[in-house]
PDB file of N, CA and C in Angstrom:
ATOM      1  N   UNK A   1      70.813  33.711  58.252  1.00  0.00           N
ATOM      2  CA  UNK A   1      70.949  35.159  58.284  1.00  0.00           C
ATOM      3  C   UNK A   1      71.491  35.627  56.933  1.00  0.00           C
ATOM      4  N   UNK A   2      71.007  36.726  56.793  1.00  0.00           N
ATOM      5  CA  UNK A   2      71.268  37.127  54.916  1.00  0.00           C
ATOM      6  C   UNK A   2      72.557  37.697  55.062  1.00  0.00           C
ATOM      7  N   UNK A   3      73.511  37.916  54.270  1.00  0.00           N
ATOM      8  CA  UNK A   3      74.410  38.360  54.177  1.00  0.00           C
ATOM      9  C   UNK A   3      74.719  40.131  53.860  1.00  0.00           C
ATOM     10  N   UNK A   4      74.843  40.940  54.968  1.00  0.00           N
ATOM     11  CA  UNK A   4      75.304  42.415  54.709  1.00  0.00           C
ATOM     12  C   UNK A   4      76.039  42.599  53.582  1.00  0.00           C
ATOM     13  N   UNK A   5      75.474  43.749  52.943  1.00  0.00           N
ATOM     14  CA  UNK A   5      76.460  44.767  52.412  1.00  0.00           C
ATOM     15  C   UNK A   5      77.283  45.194  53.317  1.00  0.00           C
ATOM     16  N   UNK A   6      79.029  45.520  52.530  1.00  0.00           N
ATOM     17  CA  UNK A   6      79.753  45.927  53.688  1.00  0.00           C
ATOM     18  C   UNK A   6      80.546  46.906  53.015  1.00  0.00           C
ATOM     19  N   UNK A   7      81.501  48.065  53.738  1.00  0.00           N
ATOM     20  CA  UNK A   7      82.267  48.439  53.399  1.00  0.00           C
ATOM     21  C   UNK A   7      83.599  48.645  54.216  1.00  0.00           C
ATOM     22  N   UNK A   8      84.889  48.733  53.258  1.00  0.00           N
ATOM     23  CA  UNK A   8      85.933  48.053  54.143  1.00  0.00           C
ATOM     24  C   UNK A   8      86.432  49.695  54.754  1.00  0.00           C
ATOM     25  N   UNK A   9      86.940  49.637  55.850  1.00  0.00           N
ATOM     26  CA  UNK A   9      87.556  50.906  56.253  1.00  0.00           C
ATOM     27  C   UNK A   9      89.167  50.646  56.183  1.00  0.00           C
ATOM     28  N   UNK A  10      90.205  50.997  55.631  1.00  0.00           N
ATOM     29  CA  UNK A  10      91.399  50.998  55.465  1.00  0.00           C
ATOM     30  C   UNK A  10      91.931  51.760  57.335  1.00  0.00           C
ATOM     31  N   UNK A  11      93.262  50.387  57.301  1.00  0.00           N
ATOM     32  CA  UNK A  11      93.948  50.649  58.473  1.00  0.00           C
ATOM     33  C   UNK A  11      94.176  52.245  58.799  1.00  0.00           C
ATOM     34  N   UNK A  12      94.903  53.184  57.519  1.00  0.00           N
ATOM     35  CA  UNK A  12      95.193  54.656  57.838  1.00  0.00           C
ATOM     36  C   UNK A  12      94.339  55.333  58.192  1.00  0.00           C
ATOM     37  N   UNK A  13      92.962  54.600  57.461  1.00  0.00           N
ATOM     38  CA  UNK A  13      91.292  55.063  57.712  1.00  0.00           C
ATOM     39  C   UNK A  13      90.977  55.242  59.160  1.00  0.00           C
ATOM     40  N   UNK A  14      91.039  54.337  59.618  1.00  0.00           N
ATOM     41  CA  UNK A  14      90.820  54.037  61.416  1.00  0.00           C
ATOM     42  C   UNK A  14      91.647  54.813  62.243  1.00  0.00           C
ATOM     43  N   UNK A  15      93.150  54.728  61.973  1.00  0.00           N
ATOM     44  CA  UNK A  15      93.694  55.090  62.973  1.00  0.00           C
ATOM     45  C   UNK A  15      94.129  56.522  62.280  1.00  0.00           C
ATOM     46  N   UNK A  16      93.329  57.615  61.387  1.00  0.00           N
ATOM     47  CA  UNK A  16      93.387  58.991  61.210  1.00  0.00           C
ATOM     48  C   UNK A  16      91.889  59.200  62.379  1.00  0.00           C
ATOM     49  N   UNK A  17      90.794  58.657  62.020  1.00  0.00           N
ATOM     50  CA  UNK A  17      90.049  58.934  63.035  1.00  0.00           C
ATOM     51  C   UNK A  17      90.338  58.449  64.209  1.00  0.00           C
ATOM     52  N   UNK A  18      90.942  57.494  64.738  1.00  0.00           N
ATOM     53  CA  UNK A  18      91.495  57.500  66.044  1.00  0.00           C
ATOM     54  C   UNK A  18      91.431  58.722  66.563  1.00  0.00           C
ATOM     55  N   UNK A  19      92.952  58.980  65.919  1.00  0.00           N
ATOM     56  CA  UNK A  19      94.050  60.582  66.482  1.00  0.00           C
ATOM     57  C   UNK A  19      93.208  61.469  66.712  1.00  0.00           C
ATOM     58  N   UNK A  20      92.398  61.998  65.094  1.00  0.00           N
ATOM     59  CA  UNK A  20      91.370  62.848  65.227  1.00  0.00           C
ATOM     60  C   UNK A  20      89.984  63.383  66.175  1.00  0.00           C
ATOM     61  N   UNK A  21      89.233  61.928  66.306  1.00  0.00           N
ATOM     62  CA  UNK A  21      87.980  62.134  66.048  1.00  0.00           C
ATOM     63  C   UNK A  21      87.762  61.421  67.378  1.00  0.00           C
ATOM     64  N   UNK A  22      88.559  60.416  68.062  1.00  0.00           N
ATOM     65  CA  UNK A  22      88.443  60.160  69.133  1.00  0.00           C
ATOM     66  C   UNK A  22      89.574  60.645  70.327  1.00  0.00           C
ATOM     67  N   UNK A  23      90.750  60.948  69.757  1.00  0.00           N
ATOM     68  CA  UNK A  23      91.907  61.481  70.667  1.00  0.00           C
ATOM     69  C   UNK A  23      92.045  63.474  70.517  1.00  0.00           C
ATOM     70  N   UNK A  24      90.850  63.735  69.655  1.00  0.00           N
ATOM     71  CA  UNK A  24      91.150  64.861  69.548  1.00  0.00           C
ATOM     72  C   UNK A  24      92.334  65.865  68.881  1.00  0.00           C
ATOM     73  N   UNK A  25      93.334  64.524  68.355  1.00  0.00           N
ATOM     74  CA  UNK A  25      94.509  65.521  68.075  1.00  0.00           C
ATOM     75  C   UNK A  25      94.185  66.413  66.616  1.00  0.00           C
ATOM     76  N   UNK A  26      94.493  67.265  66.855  1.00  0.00           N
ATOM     77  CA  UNK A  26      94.953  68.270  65.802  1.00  0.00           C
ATOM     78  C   UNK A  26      95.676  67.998  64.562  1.00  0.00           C
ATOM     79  N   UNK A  27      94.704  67.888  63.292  1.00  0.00           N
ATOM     80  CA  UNK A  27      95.208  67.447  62.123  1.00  0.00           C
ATOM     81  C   UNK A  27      96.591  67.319  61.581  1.00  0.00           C
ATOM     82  N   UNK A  28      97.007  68.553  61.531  1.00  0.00           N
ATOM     83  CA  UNK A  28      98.916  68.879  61.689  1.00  0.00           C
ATOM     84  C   UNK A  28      99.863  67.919  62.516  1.00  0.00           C
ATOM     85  N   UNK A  29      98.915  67.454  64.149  1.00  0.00           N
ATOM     86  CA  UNK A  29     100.121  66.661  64.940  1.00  0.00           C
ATOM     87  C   UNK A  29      99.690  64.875  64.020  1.00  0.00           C
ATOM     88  N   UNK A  30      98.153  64.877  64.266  1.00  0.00           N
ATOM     89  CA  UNK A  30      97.931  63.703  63.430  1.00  0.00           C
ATOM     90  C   UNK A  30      98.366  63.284  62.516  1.00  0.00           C
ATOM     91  N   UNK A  31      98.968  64.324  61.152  1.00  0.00           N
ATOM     92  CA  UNK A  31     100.020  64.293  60.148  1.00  0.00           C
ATOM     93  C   UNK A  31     101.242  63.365  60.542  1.00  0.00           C
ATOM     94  N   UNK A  32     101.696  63.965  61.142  1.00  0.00           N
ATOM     95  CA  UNK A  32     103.127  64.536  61.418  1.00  0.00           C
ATOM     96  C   UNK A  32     103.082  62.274  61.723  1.00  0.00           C
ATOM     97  N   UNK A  33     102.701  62.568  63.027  1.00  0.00           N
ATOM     98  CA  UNK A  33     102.641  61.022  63.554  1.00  0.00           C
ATOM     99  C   UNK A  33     102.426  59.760  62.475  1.00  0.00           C
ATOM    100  N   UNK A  34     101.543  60.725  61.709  1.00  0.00           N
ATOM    101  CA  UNK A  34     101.114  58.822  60.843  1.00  0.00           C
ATOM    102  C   UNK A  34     102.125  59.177  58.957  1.00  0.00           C
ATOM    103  N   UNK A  35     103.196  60.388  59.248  1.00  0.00           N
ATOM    104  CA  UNK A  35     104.146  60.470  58.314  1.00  0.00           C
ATOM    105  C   UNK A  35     103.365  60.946  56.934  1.00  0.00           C
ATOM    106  N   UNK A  36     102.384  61.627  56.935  1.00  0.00           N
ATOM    107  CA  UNK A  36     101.905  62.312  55.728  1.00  0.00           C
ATOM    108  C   UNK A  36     101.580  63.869  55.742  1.00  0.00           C
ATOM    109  N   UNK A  37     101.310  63.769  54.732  1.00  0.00           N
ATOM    110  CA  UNK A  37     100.560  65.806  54.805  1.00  0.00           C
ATOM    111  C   UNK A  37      99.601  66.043  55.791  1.00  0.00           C
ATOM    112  N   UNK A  38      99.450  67.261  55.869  1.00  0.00           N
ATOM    113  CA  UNK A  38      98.390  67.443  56.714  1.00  0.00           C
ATOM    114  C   UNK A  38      96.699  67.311  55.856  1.00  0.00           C
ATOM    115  N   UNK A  39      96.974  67.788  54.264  1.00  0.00           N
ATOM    116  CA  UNK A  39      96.326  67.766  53.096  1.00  0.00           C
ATOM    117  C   UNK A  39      95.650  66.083  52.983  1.00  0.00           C
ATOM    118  N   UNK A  40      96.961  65.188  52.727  1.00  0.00           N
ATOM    119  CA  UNK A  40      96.562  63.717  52.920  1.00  0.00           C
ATOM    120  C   UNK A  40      95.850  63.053  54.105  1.00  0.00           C
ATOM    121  N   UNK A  41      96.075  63.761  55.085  1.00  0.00           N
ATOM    122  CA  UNK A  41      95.735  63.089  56.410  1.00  0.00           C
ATOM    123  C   UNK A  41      93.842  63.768  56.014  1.00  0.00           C
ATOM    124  N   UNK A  42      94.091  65.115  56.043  1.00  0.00           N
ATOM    125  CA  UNK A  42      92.330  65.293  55.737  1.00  0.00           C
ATOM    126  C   UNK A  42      92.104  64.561  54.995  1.00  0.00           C
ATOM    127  N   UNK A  43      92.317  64.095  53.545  1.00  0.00           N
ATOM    128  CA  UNK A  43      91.453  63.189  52.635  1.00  0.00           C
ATOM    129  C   UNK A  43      91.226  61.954  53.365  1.00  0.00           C
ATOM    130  N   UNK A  44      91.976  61.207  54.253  1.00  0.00           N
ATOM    131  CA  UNK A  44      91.867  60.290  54.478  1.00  0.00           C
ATOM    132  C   UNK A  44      91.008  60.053  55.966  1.00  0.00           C
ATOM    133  N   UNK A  45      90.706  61.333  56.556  1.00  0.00           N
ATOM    134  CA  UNK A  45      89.658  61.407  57.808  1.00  0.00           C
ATOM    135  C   UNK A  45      88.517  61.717  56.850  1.00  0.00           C
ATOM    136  N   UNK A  46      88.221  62.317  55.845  1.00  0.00           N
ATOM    137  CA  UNK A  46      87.133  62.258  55.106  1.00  0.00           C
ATOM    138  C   UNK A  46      86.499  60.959  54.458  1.00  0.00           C
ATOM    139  N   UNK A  47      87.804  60.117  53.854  1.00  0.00           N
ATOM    140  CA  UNK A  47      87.098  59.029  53.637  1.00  0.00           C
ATOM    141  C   UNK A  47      86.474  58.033  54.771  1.00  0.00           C
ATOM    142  N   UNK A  48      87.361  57.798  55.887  1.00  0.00           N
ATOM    143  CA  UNK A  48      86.674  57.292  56.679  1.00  0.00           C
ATOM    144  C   UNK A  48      85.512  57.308  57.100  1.00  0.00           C
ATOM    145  N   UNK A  49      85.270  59.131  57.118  1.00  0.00           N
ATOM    146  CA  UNK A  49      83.952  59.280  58.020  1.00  0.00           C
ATOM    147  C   UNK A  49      83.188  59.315  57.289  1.00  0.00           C
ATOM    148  N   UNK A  50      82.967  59.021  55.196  1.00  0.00           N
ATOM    149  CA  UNK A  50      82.376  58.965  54.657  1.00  0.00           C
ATOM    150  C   UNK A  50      81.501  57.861  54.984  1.00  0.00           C
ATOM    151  N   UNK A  51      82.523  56.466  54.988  1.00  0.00           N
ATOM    152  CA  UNK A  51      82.367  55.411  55.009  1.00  0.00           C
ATOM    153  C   UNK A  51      81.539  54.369  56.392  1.00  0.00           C
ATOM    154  N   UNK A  52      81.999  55.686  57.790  1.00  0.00           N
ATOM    155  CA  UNK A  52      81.295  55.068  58.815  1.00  0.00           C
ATOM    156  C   UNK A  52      79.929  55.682  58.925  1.00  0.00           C
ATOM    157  N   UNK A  53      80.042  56.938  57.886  1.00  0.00           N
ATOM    158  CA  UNK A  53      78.341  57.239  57.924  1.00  0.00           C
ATOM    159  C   UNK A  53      77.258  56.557  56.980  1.00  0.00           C
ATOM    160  N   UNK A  54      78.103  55.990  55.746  1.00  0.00           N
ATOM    161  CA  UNK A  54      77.485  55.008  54.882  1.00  0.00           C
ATOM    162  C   UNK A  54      77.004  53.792  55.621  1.00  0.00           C
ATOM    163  N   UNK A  55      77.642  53.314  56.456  1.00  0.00           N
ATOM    164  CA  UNK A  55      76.978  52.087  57.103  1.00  0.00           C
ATOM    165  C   UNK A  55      76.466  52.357  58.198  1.00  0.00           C
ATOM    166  N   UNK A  56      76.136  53.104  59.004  1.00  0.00           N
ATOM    167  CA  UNK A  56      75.020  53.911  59.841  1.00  0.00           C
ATOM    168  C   UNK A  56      73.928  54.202  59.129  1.00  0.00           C
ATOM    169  N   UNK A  57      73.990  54.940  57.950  1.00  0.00           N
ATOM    170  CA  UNK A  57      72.487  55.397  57.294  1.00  0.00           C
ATOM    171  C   UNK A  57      72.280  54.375  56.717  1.00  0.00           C
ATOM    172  N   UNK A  58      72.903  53.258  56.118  1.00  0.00           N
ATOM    173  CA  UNK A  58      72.694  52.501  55.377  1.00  0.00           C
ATOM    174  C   UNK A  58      72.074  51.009  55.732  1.00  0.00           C
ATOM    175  N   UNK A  59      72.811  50.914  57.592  1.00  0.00           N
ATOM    176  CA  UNK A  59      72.672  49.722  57.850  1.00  0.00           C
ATOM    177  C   UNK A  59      73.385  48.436  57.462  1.00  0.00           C
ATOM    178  N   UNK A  60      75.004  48.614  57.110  1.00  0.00           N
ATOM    179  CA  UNK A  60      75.463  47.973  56.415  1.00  0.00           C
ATOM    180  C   UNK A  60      76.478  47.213  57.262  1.00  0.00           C
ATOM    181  N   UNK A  61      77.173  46.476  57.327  1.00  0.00           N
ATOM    182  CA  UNK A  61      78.771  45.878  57.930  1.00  0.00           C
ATOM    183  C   UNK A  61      79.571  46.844  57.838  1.00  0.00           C
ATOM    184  N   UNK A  62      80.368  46.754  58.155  1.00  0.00           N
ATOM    185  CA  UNK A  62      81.929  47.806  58.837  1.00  0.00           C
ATOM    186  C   UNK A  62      83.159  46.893  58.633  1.00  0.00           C
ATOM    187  N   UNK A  63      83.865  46.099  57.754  1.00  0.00           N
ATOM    188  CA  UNK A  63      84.953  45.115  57.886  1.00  0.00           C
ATOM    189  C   UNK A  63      86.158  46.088  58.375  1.00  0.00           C
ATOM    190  N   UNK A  64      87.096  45.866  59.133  1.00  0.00           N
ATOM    191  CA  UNK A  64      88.203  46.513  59.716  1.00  0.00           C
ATOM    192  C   UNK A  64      89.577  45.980  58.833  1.00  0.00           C
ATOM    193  N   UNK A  65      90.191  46.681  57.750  1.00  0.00           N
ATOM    194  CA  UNK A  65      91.576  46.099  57.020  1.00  0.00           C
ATOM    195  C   UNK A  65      92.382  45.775  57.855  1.00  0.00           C
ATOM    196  N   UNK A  66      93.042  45.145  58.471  1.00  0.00           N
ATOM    197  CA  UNK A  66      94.290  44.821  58.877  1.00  0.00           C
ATOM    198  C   UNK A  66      94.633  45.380  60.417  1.00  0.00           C
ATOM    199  N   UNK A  67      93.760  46.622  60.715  1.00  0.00           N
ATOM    200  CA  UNK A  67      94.211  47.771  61.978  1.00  0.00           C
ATOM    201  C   UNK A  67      94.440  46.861  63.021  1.00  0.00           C
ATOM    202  N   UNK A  68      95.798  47.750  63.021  1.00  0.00           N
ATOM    203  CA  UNK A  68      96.595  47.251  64.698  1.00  0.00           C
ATOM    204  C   UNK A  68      96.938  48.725  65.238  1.00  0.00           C
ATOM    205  N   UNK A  69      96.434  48.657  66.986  1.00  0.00           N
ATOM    206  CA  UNK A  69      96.545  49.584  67.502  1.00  0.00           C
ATOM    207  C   UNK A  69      97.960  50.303  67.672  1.00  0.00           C
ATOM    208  N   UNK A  70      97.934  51.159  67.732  1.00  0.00           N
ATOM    209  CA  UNK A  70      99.422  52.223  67.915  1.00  0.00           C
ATOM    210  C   UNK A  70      99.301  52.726  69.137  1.00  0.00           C
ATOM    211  N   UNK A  71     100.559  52.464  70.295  1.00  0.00           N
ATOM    212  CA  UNK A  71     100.131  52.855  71.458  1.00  0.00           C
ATOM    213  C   UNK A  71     101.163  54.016  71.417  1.00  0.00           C
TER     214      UNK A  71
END
């Protein structure tokens, strides 16, 4: 089997879309929880979802950094 292109999604990466994009929370509480701006927390739901749409259109791997769930 040939080896994928991949791109890595960073732990803050995952678990901003968590909060967001699967828990629905509200950017401001999503902030607040993962201890950054509300400014930082958007850049960093943007990169993610840059990155999970790059390997959807692209067809590529998804490697996961380090993410451990936050209950």
């Amino acid at each position: 089997m040939k080896q994928l292109p991949s791109l890595v999604l960073e732990s803050d990466e995952l678990e901003a879309l968590r909060l967001v994009d699967m828990l629905g929370m509200q950017q401001i509480e999503a902030a607040k929880q993962l201890g950054v701006s509300r400014q930082t927390l958007g850049n960093i739901v943007a990169s993610g979802r840059n990155k999970v749409a790059q390997v959807l259109v692209q067809g590529w791997a998804l490697e996961l950094d380090g993410y451990h769930h936050r209950s």
